[in-house]
Structure formats: C-alpha cells, structure tokens
PDB file of N, CA and C in Angstrom:
ATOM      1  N   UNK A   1      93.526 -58.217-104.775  1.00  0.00           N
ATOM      2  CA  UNK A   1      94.263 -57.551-103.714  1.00  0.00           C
ATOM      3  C   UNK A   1      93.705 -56.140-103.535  1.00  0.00           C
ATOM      4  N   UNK A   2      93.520 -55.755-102.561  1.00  0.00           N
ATOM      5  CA  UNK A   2      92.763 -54.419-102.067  1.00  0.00           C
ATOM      6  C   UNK A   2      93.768 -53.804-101.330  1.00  0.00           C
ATOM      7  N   UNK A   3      93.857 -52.297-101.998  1.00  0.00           N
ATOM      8  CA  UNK A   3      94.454 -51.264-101.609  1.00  0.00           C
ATOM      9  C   UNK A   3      94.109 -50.421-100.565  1.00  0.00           C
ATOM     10  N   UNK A   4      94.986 -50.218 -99.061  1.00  0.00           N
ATOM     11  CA  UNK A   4      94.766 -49.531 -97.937  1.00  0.00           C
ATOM     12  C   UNK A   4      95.008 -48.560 -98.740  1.00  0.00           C
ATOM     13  N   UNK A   5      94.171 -46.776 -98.082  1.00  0.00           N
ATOM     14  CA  UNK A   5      94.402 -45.507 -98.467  1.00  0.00           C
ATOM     15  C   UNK A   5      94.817 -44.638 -97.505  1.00  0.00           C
ATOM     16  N   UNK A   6      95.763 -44.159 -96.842  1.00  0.00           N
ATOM     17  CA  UNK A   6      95.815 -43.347 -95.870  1.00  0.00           C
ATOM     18  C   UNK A   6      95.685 -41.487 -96.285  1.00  0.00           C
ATOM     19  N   UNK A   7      94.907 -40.553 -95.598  1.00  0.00           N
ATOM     20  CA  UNK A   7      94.989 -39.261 -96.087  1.00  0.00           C
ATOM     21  C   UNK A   7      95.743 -38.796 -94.435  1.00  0.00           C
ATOM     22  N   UNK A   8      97.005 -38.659 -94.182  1.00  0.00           N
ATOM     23  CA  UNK A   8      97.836 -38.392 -93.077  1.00  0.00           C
ATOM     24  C   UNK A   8      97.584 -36.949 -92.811  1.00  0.00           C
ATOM     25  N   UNK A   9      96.968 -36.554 -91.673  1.00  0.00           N
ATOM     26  CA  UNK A   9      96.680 -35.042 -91.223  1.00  0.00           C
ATOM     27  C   UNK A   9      97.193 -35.134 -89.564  1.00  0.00           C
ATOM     28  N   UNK A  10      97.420 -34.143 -89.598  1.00  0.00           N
ATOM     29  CA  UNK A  10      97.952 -33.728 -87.875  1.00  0.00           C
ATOM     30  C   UNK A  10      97.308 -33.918 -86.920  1.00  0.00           C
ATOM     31  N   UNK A  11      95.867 -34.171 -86.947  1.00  0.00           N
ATOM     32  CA  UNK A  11      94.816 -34.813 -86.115  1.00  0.00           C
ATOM     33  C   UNK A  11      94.182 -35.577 -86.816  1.00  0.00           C
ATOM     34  N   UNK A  12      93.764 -36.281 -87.874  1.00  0.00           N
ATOM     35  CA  UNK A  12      93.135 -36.901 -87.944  1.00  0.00           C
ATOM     36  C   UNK A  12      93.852 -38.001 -89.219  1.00  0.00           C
ATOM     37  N   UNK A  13      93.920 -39.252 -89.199  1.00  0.00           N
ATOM     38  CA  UNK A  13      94.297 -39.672 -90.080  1.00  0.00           C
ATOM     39  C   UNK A  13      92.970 -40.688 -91.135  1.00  0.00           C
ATOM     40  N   UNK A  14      92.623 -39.967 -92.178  1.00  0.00           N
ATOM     41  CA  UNK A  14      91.763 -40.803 -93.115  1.00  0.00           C
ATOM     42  C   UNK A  14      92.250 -41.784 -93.927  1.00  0.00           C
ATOM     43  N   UNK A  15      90.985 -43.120 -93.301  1.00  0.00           N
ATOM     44  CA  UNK A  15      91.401 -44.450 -93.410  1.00  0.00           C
ATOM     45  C   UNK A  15      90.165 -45.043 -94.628  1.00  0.00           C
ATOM     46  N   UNK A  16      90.592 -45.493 -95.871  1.00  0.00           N
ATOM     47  CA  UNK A  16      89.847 -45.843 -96.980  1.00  0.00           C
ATOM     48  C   UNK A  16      90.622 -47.297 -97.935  1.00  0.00           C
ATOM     49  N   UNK A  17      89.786 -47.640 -98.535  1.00  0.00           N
ATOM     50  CA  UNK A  17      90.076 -49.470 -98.448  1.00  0.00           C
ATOM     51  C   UNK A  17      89.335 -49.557 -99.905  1.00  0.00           C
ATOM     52  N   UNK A  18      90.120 -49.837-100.969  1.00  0.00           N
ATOM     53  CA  UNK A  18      89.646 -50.152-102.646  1.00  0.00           C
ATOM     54  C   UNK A  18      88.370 -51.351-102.346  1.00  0.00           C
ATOM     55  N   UNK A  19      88.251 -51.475-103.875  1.00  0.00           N
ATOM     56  CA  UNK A  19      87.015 -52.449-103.915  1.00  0.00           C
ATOM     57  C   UNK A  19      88.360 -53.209-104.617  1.00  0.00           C
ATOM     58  N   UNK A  20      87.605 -54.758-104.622  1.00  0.00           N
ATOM     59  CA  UNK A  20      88.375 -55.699-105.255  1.00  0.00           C
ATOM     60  C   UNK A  20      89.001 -55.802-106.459  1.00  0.00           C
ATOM     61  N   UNK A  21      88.321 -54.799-107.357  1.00  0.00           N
ATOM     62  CA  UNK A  21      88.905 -54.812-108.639  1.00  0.00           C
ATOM     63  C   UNK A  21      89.885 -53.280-108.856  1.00  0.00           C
ATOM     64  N   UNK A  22      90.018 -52.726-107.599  1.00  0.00           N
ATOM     65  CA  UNK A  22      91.462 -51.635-107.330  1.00  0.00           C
ATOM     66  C   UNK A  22      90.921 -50.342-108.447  1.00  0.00           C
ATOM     67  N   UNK A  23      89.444 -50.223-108.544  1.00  0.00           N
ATOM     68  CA  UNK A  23      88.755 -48.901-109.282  1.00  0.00           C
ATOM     69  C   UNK A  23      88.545 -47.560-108.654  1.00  0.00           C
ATOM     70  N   UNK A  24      88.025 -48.260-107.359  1.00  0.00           N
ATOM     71  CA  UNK A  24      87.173 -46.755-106.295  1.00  0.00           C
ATOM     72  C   UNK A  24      87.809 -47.719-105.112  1.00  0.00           C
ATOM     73  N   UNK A  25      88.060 -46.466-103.989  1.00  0.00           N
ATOM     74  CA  UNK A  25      88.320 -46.656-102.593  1.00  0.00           C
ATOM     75  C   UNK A  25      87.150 -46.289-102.197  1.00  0.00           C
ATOM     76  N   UNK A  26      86.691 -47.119-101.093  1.00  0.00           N
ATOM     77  CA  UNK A  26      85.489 -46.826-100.049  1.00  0.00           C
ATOM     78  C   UNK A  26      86.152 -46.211 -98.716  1.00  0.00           C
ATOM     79  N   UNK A  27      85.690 -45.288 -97.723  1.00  0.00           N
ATOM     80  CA  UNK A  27      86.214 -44.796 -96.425  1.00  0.00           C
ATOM     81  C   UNK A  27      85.813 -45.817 -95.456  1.00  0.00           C
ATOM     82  N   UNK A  28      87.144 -45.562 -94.734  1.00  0.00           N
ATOM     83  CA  UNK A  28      86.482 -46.814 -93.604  1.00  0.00           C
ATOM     84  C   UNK A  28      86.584 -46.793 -92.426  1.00  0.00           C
ATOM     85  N   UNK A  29      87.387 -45.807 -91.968  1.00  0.00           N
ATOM     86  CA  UNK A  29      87.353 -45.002 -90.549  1.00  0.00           C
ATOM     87  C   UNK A  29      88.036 -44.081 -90.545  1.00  0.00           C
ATOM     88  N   UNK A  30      88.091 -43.199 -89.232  1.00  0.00           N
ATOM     89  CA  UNK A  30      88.999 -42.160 -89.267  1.00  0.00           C
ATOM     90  C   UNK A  30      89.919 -42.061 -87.967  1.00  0.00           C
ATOM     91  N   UNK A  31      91.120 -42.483 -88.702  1.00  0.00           N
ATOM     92  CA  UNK A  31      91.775 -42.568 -86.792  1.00  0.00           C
ATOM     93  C   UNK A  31      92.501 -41.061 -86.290  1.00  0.00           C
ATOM     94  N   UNK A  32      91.981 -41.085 -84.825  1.00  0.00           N
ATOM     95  CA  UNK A  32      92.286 -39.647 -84.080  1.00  0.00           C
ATOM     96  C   UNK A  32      93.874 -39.417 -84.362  1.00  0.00           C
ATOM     97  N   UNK A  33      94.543 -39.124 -84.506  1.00  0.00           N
ATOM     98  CA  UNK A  33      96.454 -38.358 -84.596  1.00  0.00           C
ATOM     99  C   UNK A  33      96.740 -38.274 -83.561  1.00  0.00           C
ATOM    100  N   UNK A  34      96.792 -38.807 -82.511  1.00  0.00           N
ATOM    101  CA  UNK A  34      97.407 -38.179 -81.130  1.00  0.00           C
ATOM    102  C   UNK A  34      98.317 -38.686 -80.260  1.00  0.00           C
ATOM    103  N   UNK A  35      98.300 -39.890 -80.773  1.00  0.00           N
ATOM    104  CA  UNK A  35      99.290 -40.292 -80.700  1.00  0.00           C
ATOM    105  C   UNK A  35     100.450 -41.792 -81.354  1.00  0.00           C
ATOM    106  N   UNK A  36     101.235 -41.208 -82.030  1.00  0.00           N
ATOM    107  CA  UNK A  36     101.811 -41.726 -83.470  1.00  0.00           C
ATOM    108  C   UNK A  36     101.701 -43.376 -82.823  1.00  0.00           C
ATOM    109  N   UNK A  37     102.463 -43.538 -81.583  1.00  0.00           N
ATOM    110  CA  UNK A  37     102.276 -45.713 -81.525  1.00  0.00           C
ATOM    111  C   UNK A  37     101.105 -45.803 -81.510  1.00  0.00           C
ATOM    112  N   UNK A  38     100.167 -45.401 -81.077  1.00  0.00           N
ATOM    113  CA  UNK A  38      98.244 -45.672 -81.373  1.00  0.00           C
ATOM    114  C   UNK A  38      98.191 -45.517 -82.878  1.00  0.00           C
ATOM    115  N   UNK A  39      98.346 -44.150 -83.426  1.00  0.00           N
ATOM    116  CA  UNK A  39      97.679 -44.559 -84.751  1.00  0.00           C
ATOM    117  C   UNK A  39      99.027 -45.598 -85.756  1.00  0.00           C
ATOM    118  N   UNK A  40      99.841 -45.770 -85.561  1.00  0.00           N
ATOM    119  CA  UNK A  40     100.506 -47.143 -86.104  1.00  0.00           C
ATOM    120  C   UNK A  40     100.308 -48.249 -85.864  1.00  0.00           C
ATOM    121  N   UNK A  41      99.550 -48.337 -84.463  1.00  0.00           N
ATOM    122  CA  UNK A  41      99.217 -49.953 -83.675  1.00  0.00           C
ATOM    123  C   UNK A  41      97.494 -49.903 -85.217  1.00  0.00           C
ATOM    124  N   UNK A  42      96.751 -48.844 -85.013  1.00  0.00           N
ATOM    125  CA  UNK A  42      95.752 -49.250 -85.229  1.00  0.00           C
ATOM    126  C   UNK A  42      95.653 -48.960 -86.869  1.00  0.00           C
ATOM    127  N   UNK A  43      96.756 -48.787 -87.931  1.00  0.00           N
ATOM    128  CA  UNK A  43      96.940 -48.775 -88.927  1.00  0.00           C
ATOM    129  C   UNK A  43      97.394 -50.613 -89.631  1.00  0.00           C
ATOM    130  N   UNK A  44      98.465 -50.842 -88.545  1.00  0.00           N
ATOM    131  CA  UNK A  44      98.672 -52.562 -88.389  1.00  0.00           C
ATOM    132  C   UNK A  44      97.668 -53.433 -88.378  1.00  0.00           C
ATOM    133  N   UNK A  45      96.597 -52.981 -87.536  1.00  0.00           N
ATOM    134  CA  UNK A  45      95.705 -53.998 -87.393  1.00  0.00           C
ATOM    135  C   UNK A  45      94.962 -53.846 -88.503  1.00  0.00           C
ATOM    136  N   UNK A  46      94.595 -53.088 -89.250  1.00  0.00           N
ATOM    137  CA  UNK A  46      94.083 -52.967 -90.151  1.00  0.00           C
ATOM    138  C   UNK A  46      94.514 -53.531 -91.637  1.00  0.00           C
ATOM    139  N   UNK A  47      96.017 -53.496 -91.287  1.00  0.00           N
ATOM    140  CA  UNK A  47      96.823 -54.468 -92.576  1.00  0.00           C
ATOM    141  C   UNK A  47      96.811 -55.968 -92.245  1.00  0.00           C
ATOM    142  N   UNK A  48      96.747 -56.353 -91.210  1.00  0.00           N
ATOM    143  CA  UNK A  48      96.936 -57.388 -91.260  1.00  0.00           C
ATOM    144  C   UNK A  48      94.869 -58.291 -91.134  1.00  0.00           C
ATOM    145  N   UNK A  49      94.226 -57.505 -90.611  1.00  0.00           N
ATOM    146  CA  UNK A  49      92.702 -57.996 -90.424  1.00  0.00           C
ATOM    147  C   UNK A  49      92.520 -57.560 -92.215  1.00  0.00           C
ATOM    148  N   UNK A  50      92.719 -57.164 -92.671  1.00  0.00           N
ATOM    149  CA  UNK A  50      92.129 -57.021 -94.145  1.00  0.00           C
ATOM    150  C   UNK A  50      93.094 -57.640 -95.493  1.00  0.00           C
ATOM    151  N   UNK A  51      93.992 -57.802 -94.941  1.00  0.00           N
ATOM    152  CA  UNK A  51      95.184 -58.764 -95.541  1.00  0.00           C
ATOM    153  C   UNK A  51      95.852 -57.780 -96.811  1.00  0.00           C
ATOM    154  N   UNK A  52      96.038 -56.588 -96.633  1.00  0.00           N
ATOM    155  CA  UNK A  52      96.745 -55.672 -96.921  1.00  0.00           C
ATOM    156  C   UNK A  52      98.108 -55.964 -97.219  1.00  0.00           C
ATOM    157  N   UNK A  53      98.503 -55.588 -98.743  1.00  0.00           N
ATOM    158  CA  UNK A  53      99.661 -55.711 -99.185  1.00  0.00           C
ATOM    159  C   UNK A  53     100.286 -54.540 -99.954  1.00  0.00           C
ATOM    160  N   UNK A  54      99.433 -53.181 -99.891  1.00  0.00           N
ATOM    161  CA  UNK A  54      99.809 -52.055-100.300  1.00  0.00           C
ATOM    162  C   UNK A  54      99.020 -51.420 -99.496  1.00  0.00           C
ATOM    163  N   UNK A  55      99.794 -49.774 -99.257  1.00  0.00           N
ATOM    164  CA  UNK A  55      99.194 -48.866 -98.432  1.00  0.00           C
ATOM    165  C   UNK A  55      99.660 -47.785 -99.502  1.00  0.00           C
ATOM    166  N   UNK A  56      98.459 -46.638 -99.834  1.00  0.00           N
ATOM    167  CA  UNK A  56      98.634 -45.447-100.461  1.00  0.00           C
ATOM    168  C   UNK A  56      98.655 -44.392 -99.840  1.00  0.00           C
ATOM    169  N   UNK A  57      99.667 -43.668 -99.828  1.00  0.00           N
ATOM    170  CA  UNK A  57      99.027 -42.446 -98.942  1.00  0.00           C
ATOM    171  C   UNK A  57      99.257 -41.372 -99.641  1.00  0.00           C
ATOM    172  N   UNK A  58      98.675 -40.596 -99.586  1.00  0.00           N
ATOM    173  CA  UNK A  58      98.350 -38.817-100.327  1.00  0.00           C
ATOM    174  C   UNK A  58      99.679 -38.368 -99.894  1.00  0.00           C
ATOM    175  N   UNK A  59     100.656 -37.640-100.820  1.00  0.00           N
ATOM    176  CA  UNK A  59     101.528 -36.808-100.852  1.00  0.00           C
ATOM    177  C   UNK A  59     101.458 -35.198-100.537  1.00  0.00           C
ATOM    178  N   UNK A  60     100.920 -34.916 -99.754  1.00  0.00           N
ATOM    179  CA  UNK A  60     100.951 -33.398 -99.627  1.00  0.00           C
ATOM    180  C   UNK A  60     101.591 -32.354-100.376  1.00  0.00           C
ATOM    181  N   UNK A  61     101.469 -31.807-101.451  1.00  0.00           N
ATOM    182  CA  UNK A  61     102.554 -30.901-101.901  1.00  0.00           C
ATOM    183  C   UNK A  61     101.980 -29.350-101.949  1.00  0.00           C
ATOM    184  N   UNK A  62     103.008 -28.707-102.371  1.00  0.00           N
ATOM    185  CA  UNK A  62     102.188 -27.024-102.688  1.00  0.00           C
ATOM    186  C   UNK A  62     102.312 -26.880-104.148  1.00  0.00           C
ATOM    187  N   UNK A  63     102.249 -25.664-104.116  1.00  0.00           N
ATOM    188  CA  UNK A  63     101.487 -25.267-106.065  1.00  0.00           C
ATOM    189  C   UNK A  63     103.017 -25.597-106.294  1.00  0.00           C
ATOM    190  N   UNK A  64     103.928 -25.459-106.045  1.00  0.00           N
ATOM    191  CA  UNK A  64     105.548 -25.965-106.673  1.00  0.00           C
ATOM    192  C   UNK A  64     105.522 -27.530-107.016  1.00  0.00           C
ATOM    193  N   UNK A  65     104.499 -28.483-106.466  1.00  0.00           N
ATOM    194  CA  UNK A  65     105.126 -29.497-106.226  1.00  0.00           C
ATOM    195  C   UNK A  65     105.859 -29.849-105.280  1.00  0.00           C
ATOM    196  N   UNK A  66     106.242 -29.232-104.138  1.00  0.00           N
ATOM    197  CA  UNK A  66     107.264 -29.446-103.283  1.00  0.00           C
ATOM    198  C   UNK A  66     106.636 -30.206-101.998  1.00  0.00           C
ATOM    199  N   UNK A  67     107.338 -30.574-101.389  1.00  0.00           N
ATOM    200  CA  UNK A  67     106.790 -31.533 -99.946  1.00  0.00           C
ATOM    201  C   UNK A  67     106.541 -30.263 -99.150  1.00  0.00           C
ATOM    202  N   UNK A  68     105.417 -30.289 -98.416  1.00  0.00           N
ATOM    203  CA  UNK A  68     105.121 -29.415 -97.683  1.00  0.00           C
ATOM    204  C   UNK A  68     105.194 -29.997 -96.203  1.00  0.00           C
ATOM    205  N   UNK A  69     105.066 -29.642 -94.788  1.00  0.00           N
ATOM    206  CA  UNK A  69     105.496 -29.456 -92.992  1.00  0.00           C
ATOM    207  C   UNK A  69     104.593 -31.049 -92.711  1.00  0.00           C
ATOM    208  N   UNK A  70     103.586 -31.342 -93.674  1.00  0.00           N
ATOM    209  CA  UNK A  70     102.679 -32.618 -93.318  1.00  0.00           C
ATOM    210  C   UNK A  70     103.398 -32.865 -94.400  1.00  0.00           C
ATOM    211  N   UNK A  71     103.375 -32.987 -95.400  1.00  0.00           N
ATOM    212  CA  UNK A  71     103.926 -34.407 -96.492  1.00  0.00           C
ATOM    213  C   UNK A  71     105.463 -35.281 -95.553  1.00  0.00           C
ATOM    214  N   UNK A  72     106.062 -34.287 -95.118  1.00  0.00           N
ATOM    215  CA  UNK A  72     107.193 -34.515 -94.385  1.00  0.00           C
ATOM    216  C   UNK A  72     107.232 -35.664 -92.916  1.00  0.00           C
ATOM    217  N   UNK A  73     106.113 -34.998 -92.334  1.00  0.00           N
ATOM    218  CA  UNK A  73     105.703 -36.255 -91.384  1.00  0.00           C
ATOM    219  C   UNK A  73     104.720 -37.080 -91.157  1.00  0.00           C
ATOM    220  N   UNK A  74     104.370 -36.968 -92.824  1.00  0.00           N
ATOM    221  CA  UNK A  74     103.423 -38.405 -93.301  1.00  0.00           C
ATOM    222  C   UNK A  74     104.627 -39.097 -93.655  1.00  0.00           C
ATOM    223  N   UNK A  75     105.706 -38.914 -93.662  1.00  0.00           N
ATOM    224  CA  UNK A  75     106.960 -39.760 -94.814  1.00  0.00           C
ATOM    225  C   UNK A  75     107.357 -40.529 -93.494  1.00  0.00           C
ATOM    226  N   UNK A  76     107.490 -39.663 -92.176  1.00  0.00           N
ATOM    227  CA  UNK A  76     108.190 -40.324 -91.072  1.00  0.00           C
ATOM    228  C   UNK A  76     107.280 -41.207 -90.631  1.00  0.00           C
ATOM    229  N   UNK A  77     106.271 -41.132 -91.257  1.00  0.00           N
ATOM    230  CA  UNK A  77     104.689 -42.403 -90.378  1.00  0.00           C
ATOM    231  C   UNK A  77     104.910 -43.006 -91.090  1.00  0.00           C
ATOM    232  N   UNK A  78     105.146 -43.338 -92.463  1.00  0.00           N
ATOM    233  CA  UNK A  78     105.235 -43.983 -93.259  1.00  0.00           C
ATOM    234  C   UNK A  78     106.375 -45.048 -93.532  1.00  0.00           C
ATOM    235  N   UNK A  79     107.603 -44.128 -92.945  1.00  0.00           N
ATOM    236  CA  UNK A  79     108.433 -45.249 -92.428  1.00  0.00           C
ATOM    237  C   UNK A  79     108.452 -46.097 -91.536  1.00  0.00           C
ATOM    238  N   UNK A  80     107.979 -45.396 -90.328  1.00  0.00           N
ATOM    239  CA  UNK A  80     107.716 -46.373 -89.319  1.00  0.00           C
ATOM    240  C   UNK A  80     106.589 -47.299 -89.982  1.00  0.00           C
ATOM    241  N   UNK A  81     105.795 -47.373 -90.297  1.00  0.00           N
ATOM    242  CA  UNK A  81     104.987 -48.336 -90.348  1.00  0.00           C
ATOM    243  C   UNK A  81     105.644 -49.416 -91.329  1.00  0.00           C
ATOM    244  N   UNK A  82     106.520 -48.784 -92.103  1.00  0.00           N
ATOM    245  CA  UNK A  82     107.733 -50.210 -92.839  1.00  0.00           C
ATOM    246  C   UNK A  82     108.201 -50.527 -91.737  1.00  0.00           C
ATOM    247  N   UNK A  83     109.057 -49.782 -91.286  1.00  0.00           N
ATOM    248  CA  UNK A  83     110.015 -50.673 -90.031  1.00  0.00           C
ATOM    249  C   UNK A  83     108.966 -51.855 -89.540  1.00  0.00           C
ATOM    250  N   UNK A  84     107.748 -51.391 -88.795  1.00  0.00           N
ATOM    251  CA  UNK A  84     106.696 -52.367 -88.405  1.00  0.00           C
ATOM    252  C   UNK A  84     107.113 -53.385 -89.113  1.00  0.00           C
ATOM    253  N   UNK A  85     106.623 -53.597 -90.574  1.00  0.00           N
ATOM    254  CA  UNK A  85     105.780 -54.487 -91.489  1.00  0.00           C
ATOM    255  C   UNK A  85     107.397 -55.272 -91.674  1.00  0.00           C
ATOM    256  N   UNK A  86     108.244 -54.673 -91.164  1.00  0.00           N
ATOM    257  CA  UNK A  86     109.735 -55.640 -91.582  1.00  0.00           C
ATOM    258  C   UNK A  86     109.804 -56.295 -90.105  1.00  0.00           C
ATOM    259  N   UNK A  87     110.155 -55.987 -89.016  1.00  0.00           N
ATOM    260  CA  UNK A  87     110.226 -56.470 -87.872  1.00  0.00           C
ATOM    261  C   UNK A  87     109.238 -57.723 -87.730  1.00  0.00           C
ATOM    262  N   UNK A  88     107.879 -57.300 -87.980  1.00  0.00           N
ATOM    263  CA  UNK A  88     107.041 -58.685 -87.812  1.00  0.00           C
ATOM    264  C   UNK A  88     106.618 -59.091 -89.109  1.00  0.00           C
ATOM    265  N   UNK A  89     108.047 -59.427 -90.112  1.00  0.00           N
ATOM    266  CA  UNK A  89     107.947 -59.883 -91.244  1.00  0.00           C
ATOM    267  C   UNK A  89     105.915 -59.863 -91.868  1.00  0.00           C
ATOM    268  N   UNK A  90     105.756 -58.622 -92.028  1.00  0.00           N
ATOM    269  CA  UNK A  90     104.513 -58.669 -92.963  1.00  0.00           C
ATOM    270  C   UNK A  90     104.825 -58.064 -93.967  1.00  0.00           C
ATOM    271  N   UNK A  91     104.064 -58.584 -95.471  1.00  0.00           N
ATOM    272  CA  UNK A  91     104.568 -58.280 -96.684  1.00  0.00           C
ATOM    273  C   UNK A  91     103.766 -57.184 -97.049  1.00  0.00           C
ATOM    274  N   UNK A  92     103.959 -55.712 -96.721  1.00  0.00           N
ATOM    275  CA  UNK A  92     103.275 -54.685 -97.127  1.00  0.00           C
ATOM    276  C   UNK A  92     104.241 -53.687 -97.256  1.00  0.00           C
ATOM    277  N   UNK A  93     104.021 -52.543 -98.707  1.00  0.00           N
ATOM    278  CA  UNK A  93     104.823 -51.599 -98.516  1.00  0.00           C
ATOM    279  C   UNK A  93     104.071 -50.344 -98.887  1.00  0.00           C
ATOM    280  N   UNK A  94     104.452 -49.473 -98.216  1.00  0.00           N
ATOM    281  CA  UNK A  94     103.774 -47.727 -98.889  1.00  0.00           C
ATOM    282  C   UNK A  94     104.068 -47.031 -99.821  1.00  0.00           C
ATOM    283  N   UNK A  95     103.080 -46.773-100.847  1.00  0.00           N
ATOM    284  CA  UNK A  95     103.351 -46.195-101.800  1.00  0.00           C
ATOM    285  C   UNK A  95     102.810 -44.506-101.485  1.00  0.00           C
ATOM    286  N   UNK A  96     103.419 -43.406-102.345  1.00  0.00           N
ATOM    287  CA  UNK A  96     102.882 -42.226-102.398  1.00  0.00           C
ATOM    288  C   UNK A  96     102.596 -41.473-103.128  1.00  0.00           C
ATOM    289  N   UNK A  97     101.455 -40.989-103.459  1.00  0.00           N
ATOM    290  CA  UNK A  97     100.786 -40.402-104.521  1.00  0.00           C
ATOM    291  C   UNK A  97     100.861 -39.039-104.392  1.00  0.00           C
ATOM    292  N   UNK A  98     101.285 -38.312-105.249  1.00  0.00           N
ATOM    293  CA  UNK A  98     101.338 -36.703-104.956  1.00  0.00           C
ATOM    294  C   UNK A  98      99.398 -36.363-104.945  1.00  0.00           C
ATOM    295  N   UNK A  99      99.148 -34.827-103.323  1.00  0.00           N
ATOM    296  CA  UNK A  99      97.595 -34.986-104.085  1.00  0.00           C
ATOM    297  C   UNK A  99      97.925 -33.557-104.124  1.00  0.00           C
ATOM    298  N   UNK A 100      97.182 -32.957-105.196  1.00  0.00           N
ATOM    299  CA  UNK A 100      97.020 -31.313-105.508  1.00  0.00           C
ATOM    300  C   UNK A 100      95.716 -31.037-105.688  1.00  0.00           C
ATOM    301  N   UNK A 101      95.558 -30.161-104.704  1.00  0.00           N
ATOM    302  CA  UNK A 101      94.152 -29.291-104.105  1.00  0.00           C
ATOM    303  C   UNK A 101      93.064 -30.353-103.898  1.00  0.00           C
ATOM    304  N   UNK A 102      93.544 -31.391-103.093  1.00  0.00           N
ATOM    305  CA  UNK A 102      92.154 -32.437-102.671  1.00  0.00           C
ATOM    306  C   UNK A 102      91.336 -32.424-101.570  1.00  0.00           C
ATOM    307  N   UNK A 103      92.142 -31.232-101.227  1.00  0.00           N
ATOM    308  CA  UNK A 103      91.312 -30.605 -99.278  1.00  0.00           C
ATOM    309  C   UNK A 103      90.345 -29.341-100.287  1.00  0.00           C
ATOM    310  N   UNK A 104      90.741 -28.818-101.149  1.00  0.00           N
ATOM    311  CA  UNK A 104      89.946 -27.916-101.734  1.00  0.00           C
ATOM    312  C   UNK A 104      88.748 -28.502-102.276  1.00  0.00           C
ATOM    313  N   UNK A 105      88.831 -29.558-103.056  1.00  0.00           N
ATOM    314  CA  UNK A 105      87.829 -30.256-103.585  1.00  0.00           C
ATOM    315  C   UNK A 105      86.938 -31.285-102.756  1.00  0.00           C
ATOM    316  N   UNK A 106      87.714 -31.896-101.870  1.00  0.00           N
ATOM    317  CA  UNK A 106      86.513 -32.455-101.355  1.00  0.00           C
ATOM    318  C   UNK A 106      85.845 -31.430-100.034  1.00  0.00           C
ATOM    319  N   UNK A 107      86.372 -30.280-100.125  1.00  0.00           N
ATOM    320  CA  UNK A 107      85.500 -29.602 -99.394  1.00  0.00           C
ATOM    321  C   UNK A 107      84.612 -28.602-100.245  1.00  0.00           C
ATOM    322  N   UNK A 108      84.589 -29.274-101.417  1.00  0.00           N
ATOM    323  CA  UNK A 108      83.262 -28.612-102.353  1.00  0.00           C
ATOM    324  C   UNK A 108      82.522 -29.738-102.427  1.00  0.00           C
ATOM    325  N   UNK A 109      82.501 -30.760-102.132  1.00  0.00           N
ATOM    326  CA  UNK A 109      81.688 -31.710-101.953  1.00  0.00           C
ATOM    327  C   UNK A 109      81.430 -31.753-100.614  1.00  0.00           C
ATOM    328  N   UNK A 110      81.477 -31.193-100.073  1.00  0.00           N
ATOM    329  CA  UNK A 110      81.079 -31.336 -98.446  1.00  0.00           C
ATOM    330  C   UNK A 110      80.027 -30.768 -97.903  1.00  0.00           C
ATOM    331  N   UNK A 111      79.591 -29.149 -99.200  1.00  0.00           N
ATOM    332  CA  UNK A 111      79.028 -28.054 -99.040  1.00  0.00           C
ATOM    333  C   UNK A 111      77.675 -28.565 -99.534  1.00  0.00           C
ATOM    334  N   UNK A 112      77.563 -29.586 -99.849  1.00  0.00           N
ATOM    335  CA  UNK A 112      76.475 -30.050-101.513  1.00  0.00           C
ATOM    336  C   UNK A 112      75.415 -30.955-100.346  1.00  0.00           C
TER     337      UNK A 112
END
C-alpha cells in the first residue's frame, strides 16, 4: 500500500507518492491552490487512479508546536477531502504529521 503525501501551501499544494515498501516518498506533481474544488477534484483523482488508502499531510506548526494560519486551513482541506472519500464511499483517510523547519531545510537543498 503506497502512501499519498500532501505539503498544503496557499498557492501551491505539494503532491508526493511512497515507494511500495512505505521507506521514501517520490514527488509527483504540484497542484496550483486556487482554487480549493479544483485542487480537491484533482487530489481525488489521484486517490482513486493510484489506489490510495492513506493521505499524509505536513502539519505546519511554530517553534511552540502550535498550529499555525496554514496548518489551520490544511485541516479544513483535509476535511473536506474526508467528507469526499465518505460521500463516494472511498476507503481513504488523512493522517497528520507535525513538520518543524522543513521549508528551512529543503530550501538548503535547493541552494546545492
């Protein structure tokens, strides 16, 4: 079973997909933010064309730990896309991973 990855940003939402044995995520597109039924239509298709039964998405927090203005309406995308996955009975649910300083770090890999 292969794990969807979502990284939820205000324009851009990063889209990444495990290898079969659930070690390393590979990237696999990047959908534009602009508008929430587009990027939920095209988050769906992606659960259901890859046969997706978990979705991860990055927890936004600050140095407290606390939910920060995006962790907050990654939670509301995140619901909706349950509501989705219940309405047209598909068996997928979202999990959330707290991430701390991963915009910092992979933008030291960006520089390289």
């Amino acid at each position: 079973m292969k794990y969807l990855c979502l990284d939820y940003g205000s324009k851009k939402i990063g889209v990444a997909i495990s290898d079969e044995m659930n070690i390393l995520a590979f990237p696999l597109k990047i959908i534009l933010n602009r508008e929430k039924e587009k990027s939920l239509k095209e988050v769906l298709e992606i659960v259901k064309e890859k046969k997706i039964k978990t979705i991860v998405m990055g927890e936004s927090v600050n140095q407290k730990g606390e939910l920060n203005n995006i962790a907050i309406v990654a939670r509301e995308f995140a619901f909706n896309l349950e509501e989705i996955f219940l309405e047209k009975n598909i068996d997928c649910n979202v999990h959330f991973e707290k991430e701390w300083f991963s915009t910092i770090e992979a933008r030291r890999y960006e520089d390289r």
